[in-house]
PDB file of N, CA and C in Angstrom:
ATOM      1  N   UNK A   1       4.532 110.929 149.088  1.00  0.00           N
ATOM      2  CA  UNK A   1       3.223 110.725 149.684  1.00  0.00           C
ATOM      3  C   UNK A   1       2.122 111.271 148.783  1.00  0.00           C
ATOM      4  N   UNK A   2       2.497 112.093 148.232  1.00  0.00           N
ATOM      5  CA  UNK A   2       1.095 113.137 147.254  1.00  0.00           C
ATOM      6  C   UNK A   2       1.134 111.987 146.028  1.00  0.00           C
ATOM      7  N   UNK A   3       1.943 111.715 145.906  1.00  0.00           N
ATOM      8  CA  UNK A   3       1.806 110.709 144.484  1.00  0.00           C
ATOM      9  C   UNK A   3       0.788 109.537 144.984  1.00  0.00           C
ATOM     10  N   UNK A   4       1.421 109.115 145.588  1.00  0.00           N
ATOM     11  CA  UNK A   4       0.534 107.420 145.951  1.00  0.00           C
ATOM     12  C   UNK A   4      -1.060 108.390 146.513  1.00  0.00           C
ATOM     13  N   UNK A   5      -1.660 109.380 146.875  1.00  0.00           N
ATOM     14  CA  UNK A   5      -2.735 109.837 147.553  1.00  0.00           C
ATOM     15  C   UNK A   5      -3.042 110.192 145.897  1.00  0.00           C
ATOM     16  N   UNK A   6      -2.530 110.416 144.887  1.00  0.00           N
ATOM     17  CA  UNK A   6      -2.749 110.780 143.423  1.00  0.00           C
ATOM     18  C   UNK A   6      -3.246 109.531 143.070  1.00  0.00           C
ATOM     19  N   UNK A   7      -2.526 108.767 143.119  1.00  0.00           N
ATOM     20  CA  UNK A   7      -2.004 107.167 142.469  1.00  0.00           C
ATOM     21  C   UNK A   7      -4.293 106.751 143.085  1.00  0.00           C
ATOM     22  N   UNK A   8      -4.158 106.633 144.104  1.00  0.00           N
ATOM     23  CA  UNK A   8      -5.252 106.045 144.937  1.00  0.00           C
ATOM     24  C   UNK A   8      -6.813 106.815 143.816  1.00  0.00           C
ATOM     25  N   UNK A   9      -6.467 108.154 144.078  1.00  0.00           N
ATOM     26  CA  UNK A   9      -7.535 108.778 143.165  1.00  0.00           C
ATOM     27  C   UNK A   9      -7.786 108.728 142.203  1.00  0.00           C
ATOM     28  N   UNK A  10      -6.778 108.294 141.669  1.00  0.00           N
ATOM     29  CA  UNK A  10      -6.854 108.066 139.994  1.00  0.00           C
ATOM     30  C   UNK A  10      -7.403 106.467 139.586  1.00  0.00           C
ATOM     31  N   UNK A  11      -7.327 105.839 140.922  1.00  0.00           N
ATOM     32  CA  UNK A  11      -7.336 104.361 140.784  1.00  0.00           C
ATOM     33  C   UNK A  11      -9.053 104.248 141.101  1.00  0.00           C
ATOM     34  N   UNK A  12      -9.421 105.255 142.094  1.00  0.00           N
ATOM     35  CA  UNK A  12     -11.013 105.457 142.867  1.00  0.00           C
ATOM     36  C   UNK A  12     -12.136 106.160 141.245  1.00  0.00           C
ATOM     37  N   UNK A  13     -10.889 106.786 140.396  1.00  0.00           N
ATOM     38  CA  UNK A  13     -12.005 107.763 139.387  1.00  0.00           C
ATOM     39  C   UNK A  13     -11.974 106.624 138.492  1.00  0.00           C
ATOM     40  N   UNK A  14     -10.832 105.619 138.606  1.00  0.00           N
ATOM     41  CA  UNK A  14     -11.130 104.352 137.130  1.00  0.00           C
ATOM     42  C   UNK A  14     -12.339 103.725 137.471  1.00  0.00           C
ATOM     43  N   UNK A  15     -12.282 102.970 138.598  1.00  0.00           N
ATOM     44  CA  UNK A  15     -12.935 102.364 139.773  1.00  0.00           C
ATOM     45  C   UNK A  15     -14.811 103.175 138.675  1.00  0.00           C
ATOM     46  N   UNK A  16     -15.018 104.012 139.322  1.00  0.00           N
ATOM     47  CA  UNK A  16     -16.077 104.771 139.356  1.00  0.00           C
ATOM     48  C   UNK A  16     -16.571 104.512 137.945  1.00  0.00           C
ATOM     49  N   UNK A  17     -16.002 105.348 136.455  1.00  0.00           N
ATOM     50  CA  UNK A  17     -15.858 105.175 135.659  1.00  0.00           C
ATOM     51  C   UNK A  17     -16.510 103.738 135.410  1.00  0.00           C
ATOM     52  N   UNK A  18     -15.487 102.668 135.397  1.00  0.00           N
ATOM     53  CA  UNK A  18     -15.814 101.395 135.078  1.00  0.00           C
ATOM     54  C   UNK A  18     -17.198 100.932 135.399  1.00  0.00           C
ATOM     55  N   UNK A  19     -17.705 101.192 136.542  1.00  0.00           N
ATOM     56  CA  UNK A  19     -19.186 100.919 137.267  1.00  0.00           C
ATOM     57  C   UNK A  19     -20.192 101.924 136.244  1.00  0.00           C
ATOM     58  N   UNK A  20     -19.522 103.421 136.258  1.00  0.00           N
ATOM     59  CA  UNK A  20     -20.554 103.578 134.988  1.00  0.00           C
ATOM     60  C   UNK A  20     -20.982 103.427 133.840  1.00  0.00           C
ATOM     61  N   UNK A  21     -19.768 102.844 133.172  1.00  0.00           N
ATOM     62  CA  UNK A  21     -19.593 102.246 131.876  1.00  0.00           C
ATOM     63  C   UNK A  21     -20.331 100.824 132.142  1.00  0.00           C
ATOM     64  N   UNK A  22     -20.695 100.225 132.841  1.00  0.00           N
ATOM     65  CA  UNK A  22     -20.564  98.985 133.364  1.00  0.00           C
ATOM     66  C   UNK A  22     -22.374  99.281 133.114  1.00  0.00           C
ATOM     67  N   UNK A  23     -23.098  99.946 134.035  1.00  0.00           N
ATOM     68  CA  UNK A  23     -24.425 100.362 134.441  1.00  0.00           C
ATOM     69  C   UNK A  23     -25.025 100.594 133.123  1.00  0.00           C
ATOM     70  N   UNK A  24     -24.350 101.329 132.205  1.00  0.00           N
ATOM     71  CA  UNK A  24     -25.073 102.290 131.239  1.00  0.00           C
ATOM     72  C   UNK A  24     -24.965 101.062 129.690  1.00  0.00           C
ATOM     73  N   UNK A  25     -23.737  99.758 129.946  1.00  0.00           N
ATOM     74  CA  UNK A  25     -23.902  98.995 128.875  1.00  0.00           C
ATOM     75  C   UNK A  25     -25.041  97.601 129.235  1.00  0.00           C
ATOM     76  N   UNK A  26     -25.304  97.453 130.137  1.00  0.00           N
ATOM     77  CA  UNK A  26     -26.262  96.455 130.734  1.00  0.00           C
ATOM     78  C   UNK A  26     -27.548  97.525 130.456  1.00  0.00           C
ATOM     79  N   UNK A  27     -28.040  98.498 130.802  1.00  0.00           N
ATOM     80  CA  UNK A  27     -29.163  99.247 130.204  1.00  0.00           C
ATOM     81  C   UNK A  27     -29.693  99.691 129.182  1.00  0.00           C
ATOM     82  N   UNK A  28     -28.625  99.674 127.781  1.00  0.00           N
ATOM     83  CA  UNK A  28     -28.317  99.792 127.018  1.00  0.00           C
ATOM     84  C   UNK A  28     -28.910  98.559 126.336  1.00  0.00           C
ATOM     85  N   UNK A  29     -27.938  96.863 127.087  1.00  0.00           N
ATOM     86  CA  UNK A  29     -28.727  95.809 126.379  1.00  0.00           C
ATOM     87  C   UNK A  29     -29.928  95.403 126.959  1.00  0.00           C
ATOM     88  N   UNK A  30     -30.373  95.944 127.663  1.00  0.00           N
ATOM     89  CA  UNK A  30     -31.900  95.494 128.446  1.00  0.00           C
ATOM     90  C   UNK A  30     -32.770  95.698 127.091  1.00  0.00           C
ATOM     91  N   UNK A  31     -32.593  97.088 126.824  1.00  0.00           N
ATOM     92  CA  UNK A  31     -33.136  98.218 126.218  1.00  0.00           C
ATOM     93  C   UNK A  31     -33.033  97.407 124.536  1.00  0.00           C
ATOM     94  N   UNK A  32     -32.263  96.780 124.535  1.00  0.00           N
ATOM     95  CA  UNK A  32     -31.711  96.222 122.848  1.00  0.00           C
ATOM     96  C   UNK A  32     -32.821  95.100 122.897  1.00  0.00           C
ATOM     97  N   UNK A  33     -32.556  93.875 123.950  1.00  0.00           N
ATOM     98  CA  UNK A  33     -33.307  92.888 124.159  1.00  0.00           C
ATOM     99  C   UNK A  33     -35.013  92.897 124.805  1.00  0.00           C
ATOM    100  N   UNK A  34     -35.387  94.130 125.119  1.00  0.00           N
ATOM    101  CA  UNK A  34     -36.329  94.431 125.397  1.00  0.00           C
ATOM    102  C   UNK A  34     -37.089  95.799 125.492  1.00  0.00           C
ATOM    103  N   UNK A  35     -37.427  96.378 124.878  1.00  0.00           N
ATOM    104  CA  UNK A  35     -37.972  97.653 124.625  1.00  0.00           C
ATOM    105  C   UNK A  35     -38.786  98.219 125.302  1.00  0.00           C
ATOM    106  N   UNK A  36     -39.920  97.513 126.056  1.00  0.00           N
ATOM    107  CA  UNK A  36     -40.622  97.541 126.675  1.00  0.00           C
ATOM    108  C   UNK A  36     -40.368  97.102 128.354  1.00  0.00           C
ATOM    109  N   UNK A  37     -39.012  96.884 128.829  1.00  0.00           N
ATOM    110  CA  UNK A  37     -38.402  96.290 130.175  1.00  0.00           C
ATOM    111  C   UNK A  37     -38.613  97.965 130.620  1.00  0.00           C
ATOM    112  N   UNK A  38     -38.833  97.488 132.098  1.00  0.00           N
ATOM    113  CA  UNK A  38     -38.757  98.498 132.907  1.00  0.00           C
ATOM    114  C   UNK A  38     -37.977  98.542 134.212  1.00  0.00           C
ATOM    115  N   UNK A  39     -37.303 100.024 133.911  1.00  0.00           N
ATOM    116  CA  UNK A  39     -36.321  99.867 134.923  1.00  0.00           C
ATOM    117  C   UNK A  39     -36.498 100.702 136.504  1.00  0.00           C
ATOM    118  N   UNK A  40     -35.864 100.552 137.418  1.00  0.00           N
ATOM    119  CA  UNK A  40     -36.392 100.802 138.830  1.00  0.00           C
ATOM    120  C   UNK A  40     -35.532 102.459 139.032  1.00  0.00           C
ATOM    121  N   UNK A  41     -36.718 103.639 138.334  1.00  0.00           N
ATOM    122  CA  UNK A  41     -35.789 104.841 138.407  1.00  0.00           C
ATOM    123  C   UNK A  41     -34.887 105.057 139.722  1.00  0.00           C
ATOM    124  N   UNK A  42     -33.472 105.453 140.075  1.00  0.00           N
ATOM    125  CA  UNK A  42     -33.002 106.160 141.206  1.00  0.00           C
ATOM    126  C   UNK A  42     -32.033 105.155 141.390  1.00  0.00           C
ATOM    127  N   UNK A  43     -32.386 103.882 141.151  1.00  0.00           N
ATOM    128  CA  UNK A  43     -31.324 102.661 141.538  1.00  0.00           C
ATOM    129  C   UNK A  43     -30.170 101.877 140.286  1.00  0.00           C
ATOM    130  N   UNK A  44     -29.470 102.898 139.777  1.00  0.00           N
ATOM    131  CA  UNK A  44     -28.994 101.895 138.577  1.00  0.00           C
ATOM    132  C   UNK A  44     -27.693 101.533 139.326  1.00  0.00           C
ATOM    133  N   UNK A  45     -27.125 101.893 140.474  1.00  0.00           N
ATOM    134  CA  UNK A  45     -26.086 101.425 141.276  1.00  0.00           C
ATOM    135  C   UNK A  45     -26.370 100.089 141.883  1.00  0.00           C
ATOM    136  N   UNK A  46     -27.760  99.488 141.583  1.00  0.00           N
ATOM    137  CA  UNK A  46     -28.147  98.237 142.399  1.00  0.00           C
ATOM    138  C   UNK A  46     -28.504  97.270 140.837  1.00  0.00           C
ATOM    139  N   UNK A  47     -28.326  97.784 139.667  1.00  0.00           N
ATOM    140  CA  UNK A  47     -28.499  97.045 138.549  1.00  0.00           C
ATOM    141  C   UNK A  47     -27.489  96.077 138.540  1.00  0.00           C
ATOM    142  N   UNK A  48     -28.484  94.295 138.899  1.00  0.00           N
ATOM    143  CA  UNK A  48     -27.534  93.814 138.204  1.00  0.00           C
ATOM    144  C   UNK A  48     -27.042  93.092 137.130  1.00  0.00           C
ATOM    145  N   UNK A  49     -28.020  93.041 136.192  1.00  0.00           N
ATOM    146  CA  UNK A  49     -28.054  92.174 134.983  1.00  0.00           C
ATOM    147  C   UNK A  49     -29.909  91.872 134.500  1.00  0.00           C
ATOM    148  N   UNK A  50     -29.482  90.716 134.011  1.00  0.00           N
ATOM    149  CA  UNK A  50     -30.826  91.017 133.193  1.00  0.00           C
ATOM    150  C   UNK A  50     -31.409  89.445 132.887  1.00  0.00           C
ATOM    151  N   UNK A  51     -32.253  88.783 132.594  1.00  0.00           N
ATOM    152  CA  UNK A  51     -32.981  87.884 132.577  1.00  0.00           C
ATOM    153  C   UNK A  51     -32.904  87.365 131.130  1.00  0.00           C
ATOM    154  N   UNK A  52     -33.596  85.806 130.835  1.00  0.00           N
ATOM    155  CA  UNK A  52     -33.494  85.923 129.353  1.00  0.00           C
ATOM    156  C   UNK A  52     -34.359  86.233 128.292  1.00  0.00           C
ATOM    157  N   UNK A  53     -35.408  87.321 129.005  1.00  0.00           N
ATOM    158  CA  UNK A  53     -36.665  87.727 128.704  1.00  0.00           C
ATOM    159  C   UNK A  53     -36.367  89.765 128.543  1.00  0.00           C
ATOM    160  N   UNK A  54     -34.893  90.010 129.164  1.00  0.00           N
ATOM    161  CA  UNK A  54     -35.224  91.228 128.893  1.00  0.00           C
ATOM    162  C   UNK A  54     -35.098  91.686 129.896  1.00  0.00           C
ATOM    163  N   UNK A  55     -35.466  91.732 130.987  1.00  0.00           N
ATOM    164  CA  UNK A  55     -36.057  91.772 132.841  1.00  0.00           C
ATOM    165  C   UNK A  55     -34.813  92.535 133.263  1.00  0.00           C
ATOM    166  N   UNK A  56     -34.785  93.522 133.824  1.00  0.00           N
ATOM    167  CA  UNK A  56     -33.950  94.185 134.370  1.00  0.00           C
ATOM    168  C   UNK A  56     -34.034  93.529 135.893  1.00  0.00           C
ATOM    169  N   UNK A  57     -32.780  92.714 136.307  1.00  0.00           N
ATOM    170  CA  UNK A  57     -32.460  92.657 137.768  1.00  0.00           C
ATOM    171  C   UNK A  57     -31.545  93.366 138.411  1.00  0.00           C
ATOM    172  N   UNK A  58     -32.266  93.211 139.771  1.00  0.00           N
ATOM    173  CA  UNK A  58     -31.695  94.302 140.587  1.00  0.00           C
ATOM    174  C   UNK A  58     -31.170  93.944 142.081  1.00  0.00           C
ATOM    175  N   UNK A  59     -30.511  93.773 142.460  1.00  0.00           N
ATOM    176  CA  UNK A  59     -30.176  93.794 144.057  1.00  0.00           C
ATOM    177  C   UNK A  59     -30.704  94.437 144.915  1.00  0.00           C
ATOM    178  N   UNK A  60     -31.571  93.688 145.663  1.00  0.00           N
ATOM    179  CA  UNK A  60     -32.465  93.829 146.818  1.00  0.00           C
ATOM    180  C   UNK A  60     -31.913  94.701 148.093  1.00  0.00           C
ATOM    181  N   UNK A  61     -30.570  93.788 148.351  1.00  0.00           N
ATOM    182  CA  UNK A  61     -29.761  94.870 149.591  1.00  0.00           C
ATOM    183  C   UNK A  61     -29.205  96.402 149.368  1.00  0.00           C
ATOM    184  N   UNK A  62     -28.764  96.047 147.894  1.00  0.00           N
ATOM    185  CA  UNK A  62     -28.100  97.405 147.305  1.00  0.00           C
ATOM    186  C   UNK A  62     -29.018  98.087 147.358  1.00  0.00           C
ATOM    187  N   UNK A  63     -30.669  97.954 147.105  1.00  0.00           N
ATOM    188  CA  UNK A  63     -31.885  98.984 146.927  1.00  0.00           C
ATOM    189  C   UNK A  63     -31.749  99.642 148.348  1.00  0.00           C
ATOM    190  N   UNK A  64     -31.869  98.487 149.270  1.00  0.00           N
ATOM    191  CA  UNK A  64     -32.256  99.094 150.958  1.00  0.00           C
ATOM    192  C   UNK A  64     -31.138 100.488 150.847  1.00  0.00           C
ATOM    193  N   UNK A  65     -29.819  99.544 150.677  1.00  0.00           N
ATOM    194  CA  UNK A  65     -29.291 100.423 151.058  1.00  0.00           C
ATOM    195  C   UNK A  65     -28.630 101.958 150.803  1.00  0.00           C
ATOM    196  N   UNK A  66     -29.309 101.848 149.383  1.00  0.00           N
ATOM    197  CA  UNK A  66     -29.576 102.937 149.088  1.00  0.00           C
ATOM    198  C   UNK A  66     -30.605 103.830 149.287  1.00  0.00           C
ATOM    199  N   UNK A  67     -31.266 103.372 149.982  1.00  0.00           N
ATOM    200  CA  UNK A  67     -32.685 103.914 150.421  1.00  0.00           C
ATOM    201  C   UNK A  67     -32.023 104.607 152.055  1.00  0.00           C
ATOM    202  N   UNK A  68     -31.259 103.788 152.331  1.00  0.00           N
ATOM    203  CA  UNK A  68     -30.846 104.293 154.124  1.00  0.00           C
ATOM    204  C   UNK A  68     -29.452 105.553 153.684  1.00  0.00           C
ATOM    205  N   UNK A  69     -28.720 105.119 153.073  1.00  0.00           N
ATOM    206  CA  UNK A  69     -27.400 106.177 152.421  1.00  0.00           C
ATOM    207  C   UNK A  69     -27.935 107.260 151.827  1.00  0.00           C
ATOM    208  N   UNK A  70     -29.339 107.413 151.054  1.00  0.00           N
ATOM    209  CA  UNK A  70     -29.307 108.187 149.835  1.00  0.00           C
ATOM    210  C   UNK A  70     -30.744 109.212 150.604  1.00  0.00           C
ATOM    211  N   UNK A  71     -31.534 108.447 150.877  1.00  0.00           N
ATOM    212  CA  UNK A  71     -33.073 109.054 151.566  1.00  0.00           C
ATOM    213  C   UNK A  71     -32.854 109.157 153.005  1.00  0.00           C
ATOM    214  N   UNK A  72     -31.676 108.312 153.606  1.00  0.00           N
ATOM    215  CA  UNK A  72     -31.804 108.896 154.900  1.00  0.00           C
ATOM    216  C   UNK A  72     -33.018 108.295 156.272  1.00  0.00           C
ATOM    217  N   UNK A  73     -33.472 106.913 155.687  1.00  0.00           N
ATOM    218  CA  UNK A  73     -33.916 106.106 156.125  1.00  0.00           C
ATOM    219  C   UNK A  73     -33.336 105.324 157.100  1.00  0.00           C
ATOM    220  N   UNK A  74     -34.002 104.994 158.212  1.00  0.00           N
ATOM    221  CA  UNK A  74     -33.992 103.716 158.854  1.00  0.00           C
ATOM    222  C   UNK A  74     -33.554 102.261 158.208  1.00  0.00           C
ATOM    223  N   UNK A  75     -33.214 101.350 158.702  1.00  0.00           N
ATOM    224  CA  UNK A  75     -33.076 100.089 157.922  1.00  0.00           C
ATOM    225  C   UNK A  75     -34.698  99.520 158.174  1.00  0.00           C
ATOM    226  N   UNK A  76     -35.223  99.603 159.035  1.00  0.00           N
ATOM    227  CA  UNK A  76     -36.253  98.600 159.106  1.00  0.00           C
ATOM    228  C   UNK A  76     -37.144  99.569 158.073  1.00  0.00           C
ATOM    229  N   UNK A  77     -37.326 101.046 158.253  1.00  0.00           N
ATOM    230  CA  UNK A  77     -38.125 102.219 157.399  1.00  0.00           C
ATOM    231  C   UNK A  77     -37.525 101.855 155.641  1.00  0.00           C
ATOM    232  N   UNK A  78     -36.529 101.406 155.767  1.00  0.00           N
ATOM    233  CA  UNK A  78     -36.193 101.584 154.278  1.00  0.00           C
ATOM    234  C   UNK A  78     -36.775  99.806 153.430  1.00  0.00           C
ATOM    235  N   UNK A  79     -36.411  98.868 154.418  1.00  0.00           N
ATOM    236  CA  UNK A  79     -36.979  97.520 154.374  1.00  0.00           C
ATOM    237  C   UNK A  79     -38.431  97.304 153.774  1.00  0.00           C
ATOM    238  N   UNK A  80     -39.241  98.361 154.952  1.00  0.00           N
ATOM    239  CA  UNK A  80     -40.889  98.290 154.146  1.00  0.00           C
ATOM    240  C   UNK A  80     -40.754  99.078 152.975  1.00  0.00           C
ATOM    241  N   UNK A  81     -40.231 100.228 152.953  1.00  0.00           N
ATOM    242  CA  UNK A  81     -40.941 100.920 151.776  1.00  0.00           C
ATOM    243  C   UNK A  81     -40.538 100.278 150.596  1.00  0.00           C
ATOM    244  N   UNK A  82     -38.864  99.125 150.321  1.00  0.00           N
ATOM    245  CA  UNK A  82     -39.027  98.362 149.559  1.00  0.00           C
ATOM    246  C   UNK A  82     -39.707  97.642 149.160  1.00  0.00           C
ATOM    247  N   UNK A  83     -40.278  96.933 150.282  1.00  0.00           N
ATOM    248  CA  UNK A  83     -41.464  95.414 150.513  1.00  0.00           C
ATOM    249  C   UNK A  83     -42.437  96.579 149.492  1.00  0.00           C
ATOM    250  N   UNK A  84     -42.951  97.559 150.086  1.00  0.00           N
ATOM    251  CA  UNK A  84     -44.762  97.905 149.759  1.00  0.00           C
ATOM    252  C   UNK A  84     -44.607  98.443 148.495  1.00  0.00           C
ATOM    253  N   UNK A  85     -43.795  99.552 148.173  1.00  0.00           N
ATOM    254  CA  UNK A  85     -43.103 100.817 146.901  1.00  0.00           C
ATOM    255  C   UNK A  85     -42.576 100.054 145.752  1.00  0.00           C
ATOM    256  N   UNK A  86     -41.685  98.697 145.862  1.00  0.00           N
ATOM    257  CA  UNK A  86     -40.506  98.909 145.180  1.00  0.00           C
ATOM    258  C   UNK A  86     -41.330  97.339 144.534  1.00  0.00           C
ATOM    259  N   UNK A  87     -40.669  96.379 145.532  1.00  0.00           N
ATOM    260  CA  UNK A  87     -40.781  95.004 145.368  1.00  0.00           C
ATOM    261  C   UNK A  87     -42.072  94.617 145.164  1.00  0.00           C
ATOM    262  N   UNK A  88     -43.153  94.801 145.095  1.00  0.00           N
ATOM    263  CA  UNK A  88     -44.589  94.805 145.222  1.00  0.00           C
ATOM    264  C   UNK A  88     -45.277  95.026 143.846  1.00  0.00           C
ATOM    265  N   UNK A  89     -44.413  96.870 143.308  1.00  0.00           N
ATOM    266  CA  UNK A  89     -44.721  97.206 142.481  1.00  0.00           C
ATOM    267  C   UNK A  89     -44.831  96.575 141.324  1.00  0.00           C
ATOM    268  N   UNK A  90     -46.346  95.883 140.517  1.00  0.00           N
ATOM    269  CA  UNK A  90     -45.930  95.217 139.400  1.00  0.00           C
ATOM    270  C   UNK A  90     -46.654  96.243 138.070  1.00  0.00           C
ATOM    271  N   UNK A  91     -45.796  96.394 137.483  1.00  0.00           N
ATOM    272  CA  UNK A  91     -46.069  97.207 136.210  1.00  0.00           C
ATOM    273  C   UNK A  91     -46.368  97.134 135.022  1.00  0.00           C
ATOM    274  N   UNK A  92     -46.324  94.866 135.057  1.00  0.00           N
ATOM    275  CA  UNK A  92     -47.112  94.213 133.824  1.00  0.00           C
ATOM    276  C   UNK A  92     -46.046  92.919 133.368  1.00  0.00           C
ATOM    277  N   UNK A  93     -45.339  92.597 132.487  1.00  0.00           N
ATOM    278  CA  UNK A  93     -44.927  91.431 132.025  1.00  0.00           C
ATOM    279  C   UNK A  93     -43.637  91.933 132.445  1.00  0.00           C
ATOM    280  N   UNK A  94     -42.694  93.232 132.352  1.00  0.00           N
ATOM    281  CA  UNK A  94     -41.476  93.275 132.442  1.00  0.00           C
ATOM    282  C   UNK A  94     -41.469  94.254 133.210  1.00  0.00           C
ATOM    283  N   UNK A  95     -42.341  94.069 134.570  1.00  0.00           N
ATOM    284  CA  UNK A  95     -41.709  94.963 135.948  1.00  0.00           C
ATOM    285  C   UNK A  95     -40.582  93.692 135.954  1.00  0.00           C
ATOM    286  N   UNK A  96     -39.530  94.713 136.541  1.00  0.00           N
ATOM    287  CA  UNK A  96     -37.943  94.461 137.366  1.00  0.00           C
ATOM    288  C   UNK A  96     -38.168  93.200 138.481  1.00  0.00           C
ATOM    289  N   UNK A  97     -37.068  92.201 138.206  1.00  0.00           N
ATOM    290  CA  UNK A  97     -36.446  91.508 139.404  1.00  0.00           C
ATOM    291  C   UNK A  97     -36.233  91.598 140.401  1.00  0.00           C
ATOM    292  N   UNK A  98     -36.035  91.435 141.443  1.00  0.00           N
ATOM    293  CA  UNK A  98     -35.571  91.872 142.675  1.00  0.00           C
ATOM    294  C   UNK A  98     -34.852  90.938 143.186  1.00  0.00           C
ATOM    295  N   UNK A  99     -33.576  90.333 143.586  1.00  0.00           N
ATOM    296  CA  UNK A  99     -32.815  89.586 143.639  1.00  0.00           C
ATOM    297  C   UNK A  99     -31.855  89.502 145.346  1.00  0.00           C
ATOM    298  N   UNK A 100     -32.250  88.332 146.217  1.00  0.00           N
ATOM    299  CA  UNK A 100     -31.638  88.581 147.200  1.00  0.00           C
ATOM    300  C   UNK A 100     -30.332  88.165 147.436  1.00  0.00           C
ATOM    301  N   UNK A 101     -28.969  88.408 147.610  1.00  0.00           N
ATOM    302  CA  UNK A 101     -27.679  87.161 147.647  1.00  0.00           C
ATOM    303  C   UNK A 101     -27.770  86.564 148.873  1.00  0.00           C
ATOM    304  N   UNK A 102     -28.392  86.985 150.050  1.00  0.00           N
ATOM    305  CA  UNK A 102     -28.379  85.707 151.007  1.00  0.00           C
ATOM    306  C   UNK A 102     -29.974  85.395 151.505  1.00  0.00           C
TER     307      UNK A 102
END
C-alpha cells in the first residue's frame, strides 16, 4: 500500500513539474517572440499559449478561478473583478488575451 501511495506522489510531483516546465517554456518564447508582450502577473497557471504577434493568452475560467481558490472570492465577486481589473485592462499593443473555452 505505501508503495502505490509513493507510486501516486511521485506521479502528482512529475505531473506538477511538467506544468512548470511547461509555463516557464511558453514565457520564455513569448519573451523570445516578443519583448515587449505583457504578461497577467499572479496567473501563469492560466497561461495558455501565445498569438502570432507575441500576445500572451490566457484562460478566462482558469483566471476566475483562481481568483475564487487563491483570493478567496465569490464566483460572481471574482467574475467582475476580472470583467473591470483584468479583462478590461489595456496596456497598449501587447496587453494579454483572454480566452473563453465555452
Amino acid at each position: 500500500m505505501t508503495s502505490e501511495k509513493e507510486s501516486t506522489k511521485d506521479f502528482i510531483a512529475e505531473l506538477r513539474q511538467n506544468r512548470a516546465n511547461r509555463i516557464e517554456s511558453l514565457k520564455n518564447t513569448i519573451s523570445e517572440l516578443n519583448p515587449e508582450a505583457m504578461l497577467a502577473d499572479g496567473f501563469d497557471d492560466s497561461l495558455a499559449g501565445f498569438d502570432s504577434h507575441g500576445r500572451a493568452i490566457y484562460f478566462a475560467d482558469s483566471i476566475i478561478q483562481t481568483l475564487i481558490e487563491r483570493d478567496g472570492m465569490e464566483s460572481e465577486e471574482a467574475m467582475e473583478y476580472f470583467s473591470f481589473n483584468i479583462e478590461c485592462a489595456s496596456v497598449g499593443d501587447y496587453t494579454p488575451i483572454y480566452m473563453w473555452e465555452e
